[in-house]
C-alpha atoms as a PDB file:
ATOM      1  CA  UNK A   1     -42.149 -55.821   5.851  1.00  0.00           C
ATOM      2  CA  UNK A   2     -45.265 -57.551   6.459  1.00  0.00           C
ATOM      3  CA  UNK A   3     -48.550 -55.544   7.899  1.00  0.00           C
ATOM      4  CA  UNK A   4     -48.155 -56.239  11.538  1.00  0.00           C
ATOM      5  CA  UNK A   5     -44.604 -55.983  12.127  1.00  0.00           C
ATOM      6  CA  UNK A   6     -45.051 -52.284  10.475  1.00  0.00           C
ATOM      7  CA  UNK A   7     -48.295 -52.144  12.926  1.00  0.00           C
ATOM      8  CA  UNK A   8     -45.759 -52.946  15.782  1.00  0.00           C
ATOM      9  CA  UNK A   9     -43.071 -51.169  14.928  1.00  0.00           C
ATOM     10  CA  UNK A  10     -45.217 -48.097  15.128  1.00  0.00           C
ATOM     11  CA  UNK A  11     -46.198 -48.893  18.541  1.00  0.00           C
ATOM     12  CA  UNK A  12     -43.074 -49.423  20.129  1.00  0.00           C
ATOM     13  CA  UNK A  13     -41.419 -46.193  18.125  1.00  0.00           C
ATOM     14  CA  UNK A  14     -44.597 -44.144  19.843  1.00  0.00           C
ATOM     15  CA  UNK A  15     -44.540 -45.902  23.014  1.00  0.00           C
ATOM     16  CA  UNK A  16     -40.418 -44.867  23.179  1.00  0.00           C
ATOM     17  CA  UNK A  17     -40.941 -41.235  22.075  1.00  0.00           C
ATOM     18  CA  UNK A  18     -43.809 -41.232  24.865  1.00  0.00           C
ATOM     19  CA  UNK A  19     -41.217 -42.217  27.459  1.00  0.00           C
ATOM     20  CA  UNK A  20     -38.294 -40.336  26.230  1.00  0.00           C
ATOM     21  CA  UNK A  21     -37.050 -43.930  24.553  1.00  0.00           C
ATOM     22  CA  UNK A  22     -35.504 -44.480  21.365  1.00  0.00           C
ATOM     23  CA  UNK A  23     -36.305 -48.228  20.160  1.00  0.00           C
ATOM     24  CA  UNK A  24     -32.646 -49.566  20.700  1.00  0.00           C
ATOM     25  CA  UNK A  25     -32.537 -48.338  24.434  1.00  0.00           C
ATOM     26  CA  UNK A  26     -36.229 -49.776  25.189  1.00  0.00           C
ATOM     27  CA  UNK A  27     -34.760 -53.225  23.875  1.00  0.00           C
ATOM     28  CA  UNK A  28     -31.300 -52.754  25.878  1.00  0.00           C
ATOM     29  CA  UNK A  29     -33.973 -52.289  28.809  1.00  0.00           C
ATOM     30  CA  UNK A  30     -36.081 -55.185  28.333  1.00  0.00           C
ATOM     31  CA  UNK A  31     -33.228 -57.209  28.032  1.00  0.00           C
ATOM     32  CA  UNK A  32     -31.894 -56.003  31.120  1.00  0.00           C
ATOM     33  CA  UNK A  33     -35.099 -56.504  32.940  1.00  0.00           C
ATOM     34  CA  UNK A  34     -35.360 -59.922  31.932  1.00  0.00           C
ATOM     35  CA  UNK A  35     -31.546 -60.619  33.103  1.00  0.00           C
ATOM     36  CA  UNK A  36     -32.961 -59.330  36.568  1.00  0.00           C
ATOM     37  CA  UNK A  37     -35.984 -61.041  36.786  1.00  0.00           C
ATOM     38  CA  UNK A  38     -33.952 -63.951  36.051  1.00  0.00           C
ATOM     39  CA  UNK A  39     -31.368 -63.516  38.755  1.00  0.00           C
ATOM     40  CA  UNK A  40     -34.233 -63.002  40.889  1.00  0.00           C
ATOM     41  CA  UNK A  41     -36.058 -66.531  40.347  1.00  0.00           C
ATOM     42  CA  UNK A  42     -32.798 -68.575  40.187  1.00  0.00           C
ATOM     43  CA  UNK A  43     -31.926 -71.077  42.607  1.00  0.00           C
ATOM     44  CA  UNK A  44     -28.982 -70.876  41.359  1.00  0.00           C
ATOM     45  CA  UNK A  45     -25.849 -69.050  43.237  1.00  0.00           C
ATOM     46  CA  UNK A  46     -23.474 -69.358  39.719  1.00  0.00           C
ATOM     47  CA  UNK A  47     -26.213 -68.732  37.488  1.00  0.00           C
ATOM     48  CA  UNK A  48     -27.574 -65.163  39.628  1.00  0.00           C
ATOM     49  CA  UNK A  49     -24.322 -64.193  39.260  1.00  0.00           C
ATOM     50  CA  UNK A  50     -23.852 -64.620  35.984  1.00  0.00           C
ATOM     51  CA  UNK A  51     -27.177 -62.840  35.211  1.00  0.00           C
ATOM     52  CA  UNK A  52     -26.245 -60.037  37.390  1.00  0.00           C
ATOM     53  CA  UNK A  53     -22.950 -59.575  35.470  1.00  0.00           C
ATOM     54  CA  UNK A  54     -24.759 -59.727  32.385  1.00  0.00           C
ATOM     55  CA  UNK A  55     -27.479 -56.899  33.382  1.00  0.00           C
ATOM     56  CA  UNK A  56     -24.291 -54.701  34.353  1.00  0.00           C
ATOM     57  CA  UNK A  57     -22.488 -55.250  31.487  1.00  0.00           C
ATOM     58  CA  UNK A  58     -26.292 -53.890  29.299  1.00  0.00           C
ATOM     59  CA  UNK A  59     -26.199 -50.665  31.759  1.00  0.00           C
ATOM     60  CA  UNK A  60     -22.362 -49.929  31.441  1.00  0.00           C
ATOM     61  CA  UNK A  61     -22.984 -47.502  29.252  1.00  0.00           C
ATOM     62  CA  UNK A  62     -26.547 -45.689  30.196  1.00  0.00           C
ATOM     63  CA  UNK A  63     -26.387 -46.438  33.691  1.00  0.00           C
ATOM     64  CA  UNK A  64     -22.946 -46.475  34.859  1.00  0.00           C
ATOM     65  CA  UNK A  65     -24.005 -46.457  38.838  1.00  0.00           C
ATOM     66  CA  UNK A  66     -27.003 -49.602  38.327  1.00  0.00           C
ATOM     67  CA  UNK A  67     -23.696 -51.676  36.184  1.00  0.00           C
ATOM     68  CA  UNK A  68     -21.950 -51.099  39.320  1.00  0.00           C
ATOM     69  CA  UNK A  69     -24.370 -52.027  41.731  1.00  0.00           C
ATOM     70  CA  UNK A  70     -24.681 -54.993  40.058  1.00  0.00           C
ATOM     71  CA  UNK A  71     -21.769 -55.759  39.710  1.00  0.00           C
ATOM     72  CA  UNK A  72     -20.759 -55.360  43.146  1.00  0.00           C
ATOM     73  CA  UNK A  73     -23.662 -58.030  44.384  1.00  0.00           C
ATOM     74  CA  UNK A  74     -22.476 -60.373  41.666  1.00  0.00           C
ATOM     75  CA  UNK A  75     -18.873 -59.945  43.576  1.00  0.00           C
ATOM     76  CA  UNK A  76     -20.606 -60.314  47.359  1.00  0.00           C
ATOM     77  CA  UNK A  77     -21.745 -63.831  46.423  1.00  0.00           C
ATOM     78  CA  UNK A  78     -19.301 -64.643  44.542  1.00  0.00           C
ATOM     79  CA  UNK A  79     -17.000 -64.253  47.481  1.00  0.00           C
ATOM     80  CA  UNK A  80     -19.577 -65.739  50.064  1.00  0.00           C
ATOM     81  CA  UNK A  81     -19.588 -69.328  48.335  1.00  0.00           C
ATOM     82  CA  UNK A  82     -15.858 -68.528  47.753  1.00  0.00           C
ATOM     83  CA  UNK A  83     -16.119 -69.195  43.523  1.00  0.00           C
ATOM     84  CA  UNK A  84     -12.976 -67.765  42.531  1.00  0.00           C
ATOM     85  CA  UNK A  85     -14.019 -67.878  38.584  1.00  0.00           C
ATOM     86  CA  UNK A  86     -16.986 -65.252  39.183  1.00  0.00           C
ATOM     87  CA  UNK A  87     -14.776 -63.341  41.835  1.00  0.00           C
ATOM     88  CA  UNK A  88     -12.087 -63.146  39.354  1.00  0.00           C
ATOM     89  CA  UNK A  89     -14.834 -62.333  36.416  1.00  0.00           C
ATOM     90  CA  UNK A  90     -16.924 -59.613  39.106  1.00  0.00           C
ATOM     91  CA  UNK A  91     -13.647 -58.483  39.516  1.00  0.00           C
ATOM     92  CA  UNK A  92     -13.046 -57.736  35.575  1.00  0.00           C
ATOM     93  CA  UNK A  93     -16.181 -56.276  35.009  1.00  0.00           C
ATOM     94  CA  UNK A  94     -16.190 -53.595  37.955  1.00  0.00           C
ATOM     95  CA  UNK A  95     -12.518 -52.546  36.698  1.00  0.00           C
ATOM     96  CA  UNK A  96     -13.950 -51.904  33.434  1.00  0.00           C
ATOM     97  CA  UNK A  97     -16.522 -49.697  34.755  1.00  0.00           C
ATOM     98  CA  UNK A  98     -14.042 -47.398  37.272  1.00  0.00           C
ATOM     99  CA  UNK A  99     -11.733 -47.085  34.295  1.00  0.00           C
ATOM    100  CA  UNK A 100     -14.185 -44.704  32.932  1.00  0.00           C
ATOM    101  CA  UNK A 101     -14.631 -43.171  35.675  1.00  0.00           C
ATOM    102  CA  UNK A 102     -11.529 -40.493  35.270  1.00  0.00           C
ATOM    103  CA  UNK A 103     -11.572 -39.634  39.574  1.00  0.00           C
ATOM    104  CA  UNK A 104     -11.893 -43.528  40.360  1.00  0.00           C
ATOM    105  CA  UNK A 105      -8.763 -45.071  38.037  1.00  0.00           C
ATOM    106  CA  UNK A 106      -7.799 -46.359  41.364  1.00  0.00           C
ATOM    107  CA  UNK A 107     -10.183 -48.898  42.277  1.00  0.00           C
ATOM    108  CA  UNK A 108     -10.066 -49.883  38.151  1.00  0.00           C
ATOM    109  CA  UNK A 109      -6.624 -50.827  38.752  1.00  0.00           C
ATOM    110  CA  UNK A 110      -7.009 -52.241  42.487  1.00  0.00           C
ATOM    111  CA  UNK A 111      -9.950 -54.750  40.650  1.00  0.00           C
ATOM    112  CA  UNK A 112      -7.910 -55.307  37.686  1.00  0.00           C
ATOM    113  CA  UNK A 113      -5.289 -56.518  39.588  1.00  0.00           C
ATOM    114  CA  UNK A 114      -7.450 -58.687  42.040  1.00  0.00           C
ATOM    115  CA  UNK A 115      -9.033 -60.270  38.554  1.00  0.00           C
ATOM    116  CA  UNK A 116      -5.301 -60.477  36.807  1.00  0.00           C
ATOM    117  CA  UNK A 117      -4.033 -62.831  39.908  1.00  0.00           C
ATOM    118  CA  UNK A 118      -7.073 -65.137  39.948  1.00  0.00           C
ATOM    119  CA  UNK A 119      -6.977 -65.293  36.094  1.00  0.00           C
ATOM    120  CA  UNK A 120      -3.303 -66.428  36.241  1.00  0.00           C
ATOM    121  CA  UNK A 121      -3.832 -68.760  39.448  1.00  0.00           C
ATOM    122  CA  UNK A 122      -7.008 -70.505  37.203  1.00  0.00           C
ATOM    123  CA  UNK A 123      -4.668 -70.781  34.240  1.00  0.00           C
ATOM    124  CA  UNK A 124      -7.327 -68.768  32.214  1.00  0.00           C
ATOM    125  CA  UNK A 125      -4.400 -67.066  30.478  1.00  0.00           C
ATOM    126  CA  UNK A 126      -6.825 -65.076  27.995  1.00  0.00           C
ATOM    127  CA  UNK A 127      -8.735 -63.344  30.960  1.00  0.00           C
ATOM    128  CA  UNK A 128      -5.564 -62.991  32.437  1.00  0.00           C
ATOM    129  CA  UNK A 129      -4.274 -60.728  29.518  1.00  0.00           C
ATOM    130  CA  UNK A 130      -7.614 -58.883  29.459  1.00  0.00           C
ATOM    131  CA  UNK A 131      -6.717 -58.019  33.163  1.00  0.00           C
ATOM    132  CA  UNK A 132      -3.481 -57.249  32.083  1.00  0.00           C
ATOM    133  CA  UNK A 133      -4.627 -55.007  29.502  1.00  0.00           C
ATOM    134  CA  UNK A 134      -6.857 -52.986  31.928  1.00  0.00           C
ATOM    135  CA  UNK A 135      -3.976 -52.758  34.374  1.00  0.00           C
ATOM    136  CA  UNK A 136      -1.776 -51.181  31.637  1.00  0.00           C
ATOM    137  CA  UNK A 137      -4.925 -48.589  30.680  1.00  0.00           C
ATOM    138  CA  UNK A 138      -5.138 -47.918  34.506  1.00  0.00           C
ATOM    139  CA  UNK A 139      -1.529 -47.161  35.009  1.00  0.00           C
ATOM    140  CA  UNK A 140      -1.300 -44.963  31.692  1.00  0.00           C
ATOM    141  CA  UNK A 141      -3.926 -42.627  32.859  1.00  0.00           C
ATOM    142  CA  UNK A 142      -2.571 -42.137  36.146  1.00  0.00           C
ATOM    143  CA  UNK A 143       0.568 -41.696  34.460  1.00  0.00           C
ATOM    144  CA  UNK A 144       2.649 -45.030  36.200  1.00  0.00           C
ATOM    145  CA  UNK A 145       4.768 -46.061  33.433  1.00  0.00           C
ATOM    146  CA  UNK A 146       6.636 -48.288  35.729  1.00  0.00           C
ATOM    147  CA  UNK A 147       3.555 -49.961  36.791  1.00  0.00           C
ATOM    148  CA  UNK A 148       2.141 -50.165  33.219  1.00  0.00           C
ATOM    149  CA  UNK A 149       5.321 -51.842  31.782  1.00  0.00           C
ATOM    150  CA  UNK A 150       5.460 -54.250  34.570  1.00  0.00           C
ATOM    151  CA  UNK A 151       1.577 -55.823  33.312  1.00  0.00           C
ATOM    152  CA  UNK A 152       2.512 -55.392  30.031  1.00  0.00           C
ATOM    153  CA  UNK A 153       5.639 -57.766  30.429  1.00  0.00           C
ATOM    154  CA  UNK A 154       3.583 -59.764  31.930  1.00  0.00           C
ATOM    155  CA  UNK A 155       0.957 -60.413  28.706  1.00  0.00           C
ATOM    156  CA  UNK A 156       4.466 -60.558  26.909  1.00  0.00           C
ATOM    157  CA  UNK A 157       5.404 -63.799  29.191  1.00  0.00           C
ATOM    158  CA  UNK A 158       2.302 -65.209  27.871  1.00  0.00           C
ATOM    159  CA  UNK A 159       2.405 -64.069  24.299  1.00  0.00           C
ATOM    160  CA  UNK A 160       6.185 -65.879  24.142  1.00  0.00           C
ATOM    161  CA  UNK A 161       4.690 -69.503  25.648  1.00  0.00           C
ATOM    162  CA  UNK A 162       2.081 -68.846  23.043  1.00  0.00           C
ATOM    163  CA  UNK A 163       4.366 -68.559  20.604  1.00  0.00           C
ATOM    164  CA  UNK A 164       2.101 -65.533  19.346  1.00  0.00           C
ATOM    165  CA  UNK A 165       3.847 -63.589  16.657  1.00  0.00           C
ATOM    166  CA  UNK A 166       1.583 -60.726  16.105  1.00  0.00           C
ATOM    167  CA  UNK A 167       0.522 -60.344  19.693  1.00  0.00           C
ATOM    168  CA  UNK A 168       4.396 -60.497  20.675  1.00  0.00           C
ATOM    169  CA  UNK A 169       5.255 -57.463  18.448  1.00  0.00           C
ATOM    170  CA  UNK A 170       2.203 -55.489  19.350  1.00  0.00           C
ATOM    171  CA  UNK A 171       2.988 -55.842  22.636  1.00  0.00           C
ATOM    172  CA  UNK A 172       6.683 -54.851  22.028  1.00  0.00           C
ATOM    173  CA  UNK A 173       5.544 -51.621  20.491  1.00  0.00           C
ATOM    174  CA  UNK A 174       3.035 -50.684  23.346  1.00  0.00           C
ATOM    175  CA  UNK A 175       6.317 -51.140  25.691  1.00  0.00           C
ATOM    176  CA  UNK A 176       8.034 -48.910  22.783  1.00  0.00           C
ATOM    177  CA  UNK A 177       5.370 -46.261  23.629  1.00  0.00           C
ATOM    178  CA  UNK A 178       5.588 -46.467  27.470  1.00  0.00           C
ATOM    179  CA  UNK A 179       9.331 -46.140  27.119  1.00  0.00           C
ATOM    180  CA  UNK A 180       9.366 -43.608  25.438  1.00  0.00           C
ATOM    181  CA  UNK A 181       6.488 -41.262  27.623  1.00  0.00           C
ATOM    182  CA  UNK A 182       9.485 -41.831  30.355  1.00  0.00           C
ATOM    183  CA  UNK A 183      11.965 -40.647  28.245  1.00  0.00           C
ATOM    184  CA  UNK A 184      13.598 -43.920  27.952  1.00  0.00           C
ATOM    185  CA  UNK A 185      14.533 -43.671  24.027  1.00  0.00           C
ATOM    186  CA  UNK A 186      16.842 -46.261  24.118  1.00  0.00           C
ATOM    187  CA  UNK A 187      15.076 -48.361  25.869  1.00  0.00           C
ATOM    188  CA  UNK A 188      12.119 -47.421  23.660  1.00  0.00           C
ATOM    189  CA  UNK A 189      14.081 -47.580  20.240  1.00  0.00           C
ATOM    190  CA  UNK A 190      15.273 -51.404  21.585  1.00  0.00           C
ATOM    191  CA  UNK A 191      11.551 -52.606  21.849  1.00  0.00           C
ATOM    192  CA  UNK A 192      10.431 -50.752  18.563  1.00  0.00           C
ATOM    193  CA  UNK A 193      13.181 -52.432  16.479  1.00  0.00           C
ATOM    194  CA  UNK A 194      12.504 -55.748  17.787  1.00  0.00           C
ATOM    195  CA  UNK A 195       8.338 -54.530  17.014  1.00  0.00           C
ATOM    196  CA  UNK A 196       9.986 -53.785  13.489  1.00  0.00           C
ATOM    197  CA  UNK A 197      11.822 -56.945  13.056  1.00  0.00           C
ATOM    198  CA  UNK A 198       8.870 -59.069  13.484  1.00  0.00           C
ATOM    199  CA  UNK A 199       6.605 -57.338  11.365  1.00  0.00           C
ATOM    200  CA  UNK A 200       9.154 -57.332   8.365  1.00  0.00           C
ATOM    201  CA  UNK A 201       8.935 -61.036   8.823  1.00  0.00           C
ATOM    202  CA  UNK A 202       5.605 -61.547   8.616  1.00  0.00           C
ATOM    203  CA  UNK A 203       5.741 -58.932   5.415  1.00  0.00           C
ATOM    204  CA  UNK A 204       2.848 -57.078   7.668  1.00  0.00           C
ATOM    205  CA  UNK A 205       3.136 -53.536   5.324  1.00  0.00           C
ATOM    206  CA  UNK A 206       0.967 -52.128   7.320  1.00  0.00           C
ATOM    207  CA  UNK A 207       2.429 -52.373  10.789  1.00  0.00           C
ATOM    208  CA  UNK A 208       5.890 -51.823   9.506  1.00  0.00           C
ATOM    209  CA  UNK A 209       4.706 -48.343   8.282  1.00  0.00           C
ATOM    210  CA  UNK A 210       3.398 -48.120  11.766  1.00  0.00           C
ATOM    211  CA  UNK A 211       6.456 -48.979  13.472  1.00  0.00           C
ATOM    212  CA  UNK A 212       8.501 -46.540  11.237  1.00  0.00           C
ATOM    213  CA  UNK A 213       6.131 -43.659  12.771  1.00  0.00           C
ATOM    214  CA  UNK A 214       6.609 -44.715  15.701  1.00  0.00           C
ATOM    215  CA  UNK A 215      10.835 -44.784  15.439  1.00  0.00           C
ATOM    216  CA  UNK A 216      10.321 -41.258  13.755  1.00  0.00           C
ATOM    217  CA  UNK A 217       8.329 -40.170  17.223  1.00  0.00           C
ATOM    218  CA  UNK A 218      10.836 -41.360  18.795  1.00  0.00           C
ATOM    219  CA  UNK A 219      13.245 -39.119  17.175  1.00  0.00           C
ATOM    220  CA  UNK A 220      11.119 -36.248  16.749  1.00  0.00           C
ATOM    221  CA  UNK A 221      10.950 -36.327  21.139  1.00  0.00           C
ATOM    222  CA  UNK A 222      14.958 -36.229  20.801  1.00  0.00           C
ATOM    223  CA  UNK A 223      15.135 -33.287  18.148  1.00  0.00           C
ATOM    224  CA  UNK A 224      16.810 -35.797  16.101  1.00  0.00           C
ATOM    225  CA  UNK A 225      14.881 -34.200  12.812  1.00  0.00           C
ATOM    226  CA  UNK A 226      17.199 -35.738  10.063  1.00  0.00           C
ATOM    227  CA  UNK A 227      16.697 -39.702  11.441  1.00  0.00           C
ATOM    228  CA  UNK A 228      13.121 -38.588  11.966  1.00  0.00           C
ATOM    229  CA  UNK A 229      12.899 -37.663   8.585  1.00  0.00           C
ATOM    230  CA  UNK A 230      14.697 -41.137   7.550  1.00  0.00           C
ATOM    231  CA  UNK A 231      11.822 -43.514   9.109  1.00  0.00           C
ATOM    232  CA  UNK A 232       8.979 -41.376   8.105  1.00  0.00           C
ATOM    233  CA  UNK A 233      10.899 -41.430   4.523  1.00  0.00           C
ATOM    234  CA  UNK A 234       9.971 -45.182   5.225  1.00  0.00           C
ATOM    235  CA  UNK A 235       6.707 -45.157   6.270  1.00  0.00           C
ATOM    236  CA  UNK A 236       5.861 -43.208   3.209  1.00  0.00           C
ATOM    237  CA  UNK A 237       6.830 -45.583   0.902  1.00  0.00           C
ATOM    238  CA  UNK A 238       5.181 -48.276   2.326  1.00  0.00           C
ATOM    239  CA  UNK A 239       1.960 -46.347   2.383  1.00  0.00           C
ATOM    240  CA  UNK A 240       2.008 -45.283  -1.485  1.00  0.00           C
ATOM    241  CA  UNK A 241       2.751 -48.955  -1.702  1.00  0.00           C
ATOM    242  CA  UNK A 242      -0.506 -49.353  -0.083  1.00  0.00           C
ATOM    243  CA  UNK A 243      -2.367 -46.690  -1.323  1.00  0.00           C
ATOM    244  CA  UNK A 244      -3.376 -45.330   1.708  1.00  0.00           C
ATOM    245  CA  UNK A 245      -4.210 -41.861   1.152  1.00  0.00           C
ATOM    246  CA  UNK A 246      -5.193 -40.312   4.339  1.00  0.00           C
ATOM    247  CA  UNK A 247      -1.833 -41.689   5.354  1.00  0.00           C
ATOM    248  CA  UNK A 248       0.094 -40.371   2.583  1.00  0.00           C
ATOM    249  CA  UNK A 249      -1.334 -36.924   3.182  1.00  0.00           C
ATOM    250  CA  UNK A 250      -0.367 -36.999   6.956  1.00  0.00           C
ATOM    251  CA  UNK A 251       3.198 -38.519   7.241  1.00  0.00           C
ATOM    252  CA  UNK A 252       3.884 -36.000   4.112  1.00  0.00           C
ATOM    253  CA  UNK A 253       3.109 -33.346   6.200  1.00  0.00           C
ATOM    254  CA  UNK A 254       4.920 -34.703   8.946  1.00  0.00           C
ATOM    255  CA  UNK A 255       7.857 -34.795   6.920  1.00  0.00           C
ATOM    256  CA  UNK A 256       7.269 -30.939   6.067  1.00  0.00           C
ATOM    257  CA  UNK A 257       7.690 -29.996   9.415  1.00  0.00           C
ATOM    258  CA  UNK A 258      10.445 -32.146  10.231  1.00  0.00           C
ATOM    259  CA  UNK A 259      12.429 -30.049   7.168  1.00  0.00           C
ATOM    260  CA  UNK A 260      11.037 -26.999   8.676  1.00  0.00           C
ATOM    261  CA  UNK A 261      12.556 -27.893  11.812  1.00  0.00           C
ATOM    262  CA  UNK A 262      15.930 -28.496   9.717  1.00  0.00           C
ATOM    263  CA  UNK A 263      15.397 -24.783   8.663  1.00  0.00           C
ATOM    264  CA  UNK A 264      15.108 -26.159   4.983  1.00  0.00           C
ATOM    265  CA  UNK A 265      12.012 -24.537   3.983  1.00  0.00           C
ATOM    266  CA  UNK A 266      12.643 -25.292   0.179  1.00  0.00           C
ATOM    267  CA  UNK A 267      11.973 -29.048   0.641  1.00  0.00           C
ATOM    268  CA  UNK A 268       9.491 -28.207   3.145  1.00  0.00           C
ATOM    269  CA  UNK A 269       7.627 -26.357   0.488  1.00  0.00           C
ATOM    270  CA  UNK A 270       7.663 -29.575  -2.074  1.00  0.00           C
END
């Protein structure tokens, strides 16, 4: 490191300590400020907006109330020269905020779905599933499975046009999971297989093991122990295939209690 950047990076670390800064944060800031000041000499109606989204995305996570101030002006003009693209992406961005917000999952949802039908009605099917994604989160927290499964079937009609392998049997183990926080198993057991089936095509180890946790879960929630104890029997083959340790070490264990559960305490022991 040459003489003056060490000359300036002492600066800037005293300046920050001075102001109760660590270096990161005073460049988050700066970069922040010159989004604003940007915004502020545009001439530009798209191109504030954009800024403005920008700076809230940088405060999002210092300055939760400035990201959503911002974001909230970036949505008032958008909507006042009617640009559904920057509605749709204000729209996104102020979901994203509420969501972690744990009293205000309502308004994430209410944006996510205002961004989610603009999205769709622009054909920008990747923002759409993003939308789609935060709807799901949304719903899950406030506990609307219903809801949640409905936007995730939703991402799944894209996923199928797409012809998206992976993203198809992700998505038909998140619907797995949802099913199965209603109680659903069969429903739940359905959407794992066809998770499973995929997976074993694509000789994906790694999300087969998964999948085989998940069908032991499943079983587990049922008091099924011995068919739990088949699929995590599964899993743990395909993660000393792997040589996954940490893995190893926790669906053994799993399988412990699943033979203590069976009142076999010998094997539970080994």
């Amino acid at each position: 490191m040459g003489l003056k950047k060490i000359i300036s990076f002492v600066v800037v670390s005293y300046l920050c300590s001075c102001w109760g800064l660590t270096p990161l944060v005073a460049q988050q800031k700066n970069k922040t400020d010159s989004l604003l000041k940007k915004a502020e000499n545009s001439n530009s109606n798209l191109e504030r907006i954009d800024l403005w989204l920008q700076a809230s995305g940088q405060l999002s996570s210092t300055k939760t109330e400035k990201a959503l101030e911002y974001a909230q002006k970036a949505l008032q003009l958008a909507q006042q020269i009617k640009a559904k693209p920057q509605i749709a992406d204000a729209n996104y961005q102020l979901s994203k905020l509420y969501l972690n917000h744990s009293t205000y999952t309502v308004w994430s949802i209410k944006y996510a779905q205002e961004a989610a039908l603009l999205y769709a009605e622009l054909n920008k099917l990747d923002y759409a599933l993003a939308a789609y994604d935060l709807l799901d989160q949304g719903y899950t927290k406030v506990q609307n499975y219903d809801k949640a499964i409905e936007s995730v079937m939703k991402a799944m009609a894209i996923y199928e046009k797409q012809k998206e392998q992976n993203a198809i049997a992700e998505t038909y183990a998140r619907l797995g999971f949802l099913n199965r926080k209603k109680a659903n198993y069969v429903r739940a057991l359905e959407c794992l297989l066809k998770s499973l089936e995929i997976w074993e095509n694509l000789k994906n180890k790694q999300k087969t093991a998964y999948i085989f946790d998940q069908i032991a879960l499943l079983y587990e929630d049922q008091n099924n122990f011995t068919k739990s104890l088949n699929f995590y029997s599964k899993s743990l083959e395909l993660h000393q295939q792997l040589k996954d340790r940490y893995k190893i070490a926790q669906i053994s264990k799993f399988i412990a209690q699943n033979y203590e559960n069976l009142r076999d305490y010998n094997k539970a022991l080994t």
